[in-house]
N, C-alpha and C. Protein backbone atom coordinates (compact mmCIF):
# COMPACT_ATOMS: atom_id res chain seq x y z
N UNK A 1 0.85 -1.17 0.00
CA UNK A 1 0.00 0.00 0.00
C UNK A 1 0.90 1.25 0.00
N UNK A 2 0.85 1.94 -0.70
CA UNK A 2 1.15 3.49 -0.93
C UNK A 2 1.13 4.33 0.49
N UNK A 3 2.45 4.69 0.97
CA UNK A 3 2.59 5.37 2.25
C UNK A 3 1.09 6.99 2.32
N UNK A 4 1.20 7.09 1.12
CA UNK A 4 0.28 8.17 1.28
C UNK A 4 -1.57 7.49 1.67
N UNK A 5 -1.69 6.43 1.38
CA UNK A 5 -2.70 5.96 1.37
C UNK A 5 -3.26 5.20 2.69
N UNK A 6 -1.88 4.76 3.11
CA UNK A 6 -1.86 4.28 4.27
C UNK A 6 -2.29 5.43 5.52
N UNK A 7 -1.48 6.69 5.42
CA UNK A 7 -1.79 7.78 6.11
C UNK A 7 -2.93 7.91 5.89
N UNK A 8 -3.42 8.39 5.56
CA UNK A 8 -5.14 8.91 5.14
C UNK A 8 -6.18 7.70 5.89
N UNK A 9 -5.98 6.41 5.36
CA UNK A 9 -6.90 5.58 5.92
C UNK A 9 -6.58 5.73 7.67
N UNK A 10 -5.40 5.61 8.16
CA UNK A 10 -5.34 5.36 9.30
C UNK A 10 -5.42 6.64 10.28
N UNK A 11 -5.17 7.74 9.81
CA UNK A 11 -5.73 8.95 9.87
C UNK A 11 -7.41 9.28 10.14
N UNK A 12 -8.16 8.66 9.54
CA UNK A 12 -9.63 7.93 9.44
C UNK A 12 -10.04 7.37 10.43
N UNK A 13 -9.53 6.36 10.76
CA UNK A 13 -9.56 5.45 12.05
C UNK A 13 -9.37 5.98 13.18
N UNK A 14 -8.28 7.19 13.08
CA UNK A 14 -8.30 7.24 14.97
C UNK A 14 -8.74 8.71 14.77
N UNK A 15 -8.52 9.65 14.23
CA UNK A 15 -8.85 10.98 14.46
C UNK A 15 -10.67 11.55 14.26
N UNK A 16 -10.65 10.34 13.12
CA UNK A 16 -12.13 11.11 12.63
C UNK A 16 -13.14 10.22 12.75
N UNK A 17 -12.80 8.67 13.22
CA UNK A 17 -13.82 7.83 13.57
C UNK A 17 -14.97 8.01 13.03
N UNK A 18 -15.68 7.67 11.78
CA UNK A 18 -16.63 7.74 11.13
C UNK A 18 -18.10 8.32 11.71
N UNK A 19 -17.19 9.57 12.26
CA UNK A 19 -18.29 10.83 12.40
C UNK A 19 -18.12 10.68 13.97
N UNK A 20 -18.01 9.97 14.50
CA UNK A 20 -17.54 9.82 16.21
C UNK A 20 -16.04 11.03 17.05
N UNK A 21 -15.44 10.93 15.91
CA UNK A 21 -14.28 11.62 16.78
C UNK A 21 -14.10 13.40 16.10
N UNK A 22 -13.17 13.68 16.03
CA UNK A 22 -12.94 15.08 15.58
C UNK A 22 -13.47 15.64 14.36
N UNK A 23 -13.61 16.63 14.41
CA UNK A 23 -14.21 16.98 13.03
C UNK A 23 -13.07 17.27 11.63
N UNK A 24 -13.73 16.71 10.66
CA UNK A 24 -12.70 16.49 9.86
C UNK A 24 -12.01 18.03 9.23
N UNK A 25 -12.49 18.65 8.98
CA UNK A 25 -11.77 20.40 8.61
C UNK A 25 -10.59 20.07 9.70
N UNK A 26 -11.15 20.11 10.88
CA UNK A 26 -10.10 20.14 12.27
C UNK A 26 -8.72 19.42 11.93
N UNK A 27 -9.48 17.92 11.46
CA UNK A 27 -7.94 16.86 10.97
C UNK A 27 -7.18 17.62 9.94
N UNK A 28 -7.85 17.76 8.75
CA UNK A 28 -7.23 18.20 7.88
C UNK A 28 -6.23 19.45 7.91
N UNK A 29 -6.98 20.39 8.54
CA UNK A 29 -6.48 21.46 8.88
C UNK A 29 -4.75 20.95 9.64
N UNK A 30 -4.87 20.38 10.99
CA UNK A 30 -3.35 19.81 11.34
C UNK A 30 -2.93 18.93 10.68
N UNK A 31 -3.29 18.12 9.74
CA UNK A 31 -2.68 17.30 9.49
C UNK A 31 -1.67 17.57 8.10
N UNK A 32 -1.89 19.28 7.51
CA UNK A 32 -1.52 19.59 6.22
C UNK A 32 0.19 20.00 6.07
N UNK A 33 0.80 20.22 7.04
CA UNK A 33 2.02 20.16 7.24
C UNK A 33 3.19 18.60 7.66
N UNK A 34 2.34 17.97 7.92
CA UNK A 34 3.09 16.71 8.21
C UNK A 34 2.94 16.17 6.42
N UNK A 35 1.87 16.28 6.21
CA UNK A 35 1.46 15.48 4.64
C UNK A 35 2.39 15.98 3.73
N UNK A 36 2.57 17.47 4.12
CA UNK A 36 3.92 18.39 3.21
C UNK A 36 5.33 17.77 3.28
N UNK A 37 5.71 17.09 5.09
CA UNK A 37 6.86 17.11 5.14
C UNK A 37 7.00 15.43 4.61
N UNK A 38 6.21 14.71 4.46
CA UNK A 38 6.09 13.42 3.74
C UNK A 38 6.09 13.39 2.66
N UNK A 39 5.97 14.48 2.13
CA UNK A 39 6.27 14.26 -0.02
C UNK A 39 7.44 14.69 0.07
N UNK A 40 7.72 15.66 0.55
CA UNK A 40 9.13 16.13 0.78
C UNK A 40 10.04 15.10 0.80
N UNK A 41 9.95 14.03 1.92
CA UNK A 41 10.74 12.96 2.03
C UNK A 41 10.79 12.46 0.75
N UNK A 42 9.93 11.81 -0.47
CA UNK A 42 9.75 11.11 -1.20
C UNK A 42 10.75 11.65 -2.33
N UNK A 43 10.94 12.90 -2.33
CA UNK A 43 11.75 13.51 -3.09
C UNK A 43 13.39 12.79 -3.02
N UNK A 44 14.15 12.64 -4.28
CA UNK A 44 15.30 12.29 -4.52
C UNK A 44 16.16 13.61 -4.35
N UNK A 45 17.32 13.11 -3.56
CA UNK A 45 18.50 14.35 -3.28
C UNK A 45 18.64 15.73 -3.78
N UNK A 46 19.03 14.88 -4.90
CA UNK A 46 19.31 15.95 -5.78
C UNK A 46 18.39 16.82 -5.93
N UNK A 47 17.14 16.62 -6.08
CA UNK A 47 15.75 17.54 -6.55
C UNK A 47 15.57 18.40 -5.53
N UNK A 48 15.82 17.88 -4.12
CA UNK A 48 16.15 18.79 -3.04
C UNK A 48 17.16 20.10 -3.01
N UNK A 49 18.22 19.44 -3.71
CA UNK A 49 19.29 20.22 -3.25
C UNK A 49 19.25 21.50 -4.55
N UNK A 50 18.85 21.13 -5.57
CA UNK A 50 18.30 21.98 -6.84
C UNK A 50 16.94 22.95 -6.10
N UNK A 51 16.27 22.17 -5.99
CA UNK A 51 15.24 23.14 -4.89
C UNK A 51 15.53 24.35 -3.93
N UNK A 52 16.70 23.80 -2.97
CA UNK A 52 17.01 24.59 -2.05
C UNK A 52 18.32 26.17 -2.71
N UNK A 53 18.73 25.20 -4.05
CA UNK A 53 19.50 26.27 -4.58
C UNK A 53 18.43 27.32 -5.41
N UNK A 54 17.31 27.09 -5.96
CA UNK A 54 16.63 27.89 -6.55
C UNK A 54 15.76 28.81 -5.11
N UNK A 55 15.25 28.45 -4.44
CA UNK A 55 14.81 29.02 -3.06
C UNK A 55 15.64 30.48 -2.66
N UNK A 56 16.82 30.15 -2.84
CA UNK A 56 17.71 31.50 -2.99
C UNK A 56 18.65 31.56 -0.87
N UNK A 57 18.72 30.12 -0.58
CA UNK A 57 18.62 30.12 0.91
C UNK A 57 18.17 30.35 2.22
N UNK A 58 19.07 30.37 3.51
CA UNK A 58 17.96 30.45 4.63
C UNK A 58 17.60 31.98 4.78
N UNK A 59 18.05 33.01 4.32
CA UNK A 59 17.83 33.96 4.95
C UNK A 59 16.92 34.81 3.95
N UNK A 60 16.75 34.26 2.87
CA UNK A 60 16.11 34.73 1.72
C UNK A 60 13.89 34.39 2.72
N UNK A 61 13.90 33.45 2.83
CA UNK A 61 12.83 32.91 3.88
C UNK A 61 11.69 32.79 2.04
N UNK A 62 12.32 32.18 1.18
CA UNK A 62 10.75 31.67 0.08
C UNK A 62 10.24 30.62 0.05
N UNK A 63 9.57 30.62 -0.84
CA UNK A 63 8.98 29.47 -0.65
C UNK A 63 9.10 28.46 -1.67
N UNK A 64 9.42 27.35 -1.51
CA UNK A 64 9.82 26.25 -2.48
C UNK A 64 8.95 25.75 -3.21
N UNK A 65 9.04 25.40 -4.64
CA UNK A 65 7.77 24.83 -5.55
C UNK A 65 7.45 23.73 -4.71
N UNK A 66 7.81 23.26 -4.25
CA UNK A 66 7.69 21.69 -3.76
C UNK A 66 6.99 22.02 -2.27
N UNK A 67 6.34 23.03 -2.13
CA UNK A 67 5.43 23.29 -1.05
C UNK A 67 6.05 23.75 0.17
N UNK A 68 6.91 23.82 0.69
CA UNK A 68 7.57 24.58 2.05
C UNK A 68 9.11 24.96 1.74
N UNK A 69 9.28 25.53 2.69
CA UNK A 69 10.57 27.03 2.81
C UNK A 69 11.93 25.99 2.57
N UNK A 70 12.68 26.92 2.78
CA UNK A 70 14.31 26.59 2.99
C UNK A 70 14.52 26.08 3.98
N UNK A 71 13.79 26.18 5.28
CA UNK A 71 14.56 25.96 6.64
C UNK A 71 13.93 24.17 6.75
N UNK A 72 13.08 24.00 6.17
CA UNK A 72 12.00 22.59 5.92
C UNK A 72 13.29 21.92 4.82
N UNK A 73 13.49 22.30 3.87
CA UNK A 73 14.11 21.91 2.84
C UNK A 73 15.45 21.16 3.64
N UNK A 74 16.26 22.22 4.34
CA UNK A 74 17.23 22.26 5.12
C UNK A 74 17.33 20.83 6.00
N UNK A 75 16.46 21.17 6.85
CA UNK A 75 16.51 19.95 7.70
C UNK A 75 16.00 18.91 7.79
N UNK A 76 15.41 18.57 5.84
CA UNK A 76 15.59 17.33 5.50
C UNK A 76 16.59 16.82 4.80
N UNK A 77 17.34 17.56 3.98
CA UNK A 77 18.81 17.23 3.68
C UNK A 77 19.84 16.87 5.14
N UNK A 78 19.47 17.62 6.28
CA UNK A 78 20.05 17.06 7.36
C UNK A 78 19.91 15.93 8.02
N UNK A 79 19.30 15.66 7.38
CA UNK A 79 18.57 14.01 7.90
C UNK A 79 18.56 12.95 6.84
N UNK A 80 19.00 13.54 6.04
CA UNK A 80 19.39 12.24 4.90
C UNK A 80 20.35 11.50 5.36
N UNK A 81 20.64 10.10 4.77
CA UNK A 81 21.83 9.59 5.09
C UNK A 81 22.43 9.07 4.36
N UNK A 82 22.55 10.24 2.86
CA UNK A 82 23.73 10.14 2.03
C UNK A 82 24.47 11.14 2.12
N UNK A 83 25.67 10.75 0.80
CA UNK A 83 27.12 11.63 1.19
C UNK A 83 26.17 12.52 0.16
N UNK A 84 25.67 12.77 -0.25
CA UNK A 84 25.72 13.73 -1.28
C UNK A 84 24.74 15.07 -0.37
N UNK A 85 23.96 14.81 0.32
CA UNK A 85 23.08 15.91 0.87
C UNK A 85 24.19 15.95 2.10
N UNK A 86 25.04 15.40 2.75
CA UNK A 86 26.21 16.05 3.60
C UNK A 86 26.88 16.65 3.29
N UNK A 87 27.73 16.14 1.78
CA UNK A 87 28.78 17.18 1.04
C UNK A 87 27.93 18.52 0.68
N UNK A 88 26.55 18.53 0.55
CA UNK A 88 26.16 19.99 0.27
C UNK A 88 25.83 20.50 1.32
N UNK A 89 24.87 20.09 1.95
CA UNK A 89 25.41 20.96 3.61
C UNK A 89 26.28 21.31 4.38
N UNK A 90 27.70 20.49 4.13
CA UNK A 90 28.93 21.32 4.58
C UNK A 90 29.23 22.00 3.78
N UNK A 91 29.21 21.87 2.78
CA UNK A 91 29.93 22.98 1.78
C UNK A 91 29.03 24.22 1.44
N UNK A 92 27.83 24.20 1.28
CA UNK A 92 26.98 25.23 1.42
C UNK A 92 26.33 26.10 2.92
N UNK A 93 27.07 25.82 3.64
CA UNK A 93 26.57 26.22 5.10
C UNK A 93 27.79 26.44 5.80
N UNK A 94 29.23 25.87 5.11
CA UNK A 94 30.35 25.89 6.02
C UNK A 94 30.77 25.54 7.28
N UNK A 95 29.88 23.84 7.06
CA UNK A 95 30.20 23.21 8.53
C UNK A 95 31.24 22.65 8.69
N UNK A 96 32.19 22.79 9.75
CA UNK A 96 33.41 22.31 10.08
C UNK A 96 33.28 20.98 9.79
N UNK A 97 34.38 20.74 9.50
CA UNK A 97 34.94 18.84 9.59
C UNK A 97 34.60 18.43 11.12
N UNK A 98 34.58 17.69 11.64
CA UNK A 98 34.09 17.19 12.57
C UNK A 98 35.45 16.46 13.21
N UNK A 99 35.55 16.53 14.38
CA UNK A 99 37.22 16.22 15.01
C UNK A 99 37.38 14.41 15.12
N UNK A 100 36.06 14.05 15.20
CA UNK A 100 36.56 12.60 15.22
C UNK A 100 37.39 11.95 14.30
C-alpha cells in the first residue's frame, strides 16, 4: 500500500472515527504540514538540493515549488543519510569537519 494511502486511511480510524471523533476540517487542517513534510521525504537528493538552490537560501525565507521554505528543505537534507546531501550541507553552510 502506498505510504500516502496508508496515512489517510489510518488517519480515518483514529482521528475522525466515522463521524464519532474530531471533526474532519479540524484533521485536515493539522494534518496539512506533516502530509507536506512526507512528499518532501519522497523527493530524490538531488531535486532537493536543486530546490534549495533555486529558493535562494535560509535567509532569503521563500517558498519552495515543492510546497515549504528553505529551513524545511534544510533539515531534510540534514537528515538524509547520504554523502551527497552532507557534502552539500557542509559545503553550502560551512560546517566544520568534525574532530573525530
Amino acid at each position: 500500500m502506498e505510504l500516502h494511502a496508508l496515512i489517510r486511511r489510518k488517519k480515518n480510524e483514529f482521528f475522525i472515527c466515522g463521524g464519532d471523533g474530531l471533526p474532519h476540517e479540524l484533521v485536515e487542517n493539522l494534518t496539512e504540514h506533516p502530509r507536506m513534510i512526507i512528499n518532501l521525504l519522497s523527493f530524490e537528493t538531488q531535486e532537493l538540493i536543486e530546490e534549495m538552490k533555486s529558493v535562494g537560501g535560509l535567509e532569503q525565507g521563500g517558498k519552495s515549488k515543492l510546497g515549504d521554505n528553505a529551513k524545511t528543505l534544510l533539515k531534510i537534507l540534514c537528515h538524509r543519510g547520504d554523502a551527497e546531501a552532507s557534502k552539500f550541507v557542509k559545503k553550502h553552510f560551512k560546517v566544520p569537519k568534525s574532530a573525530a
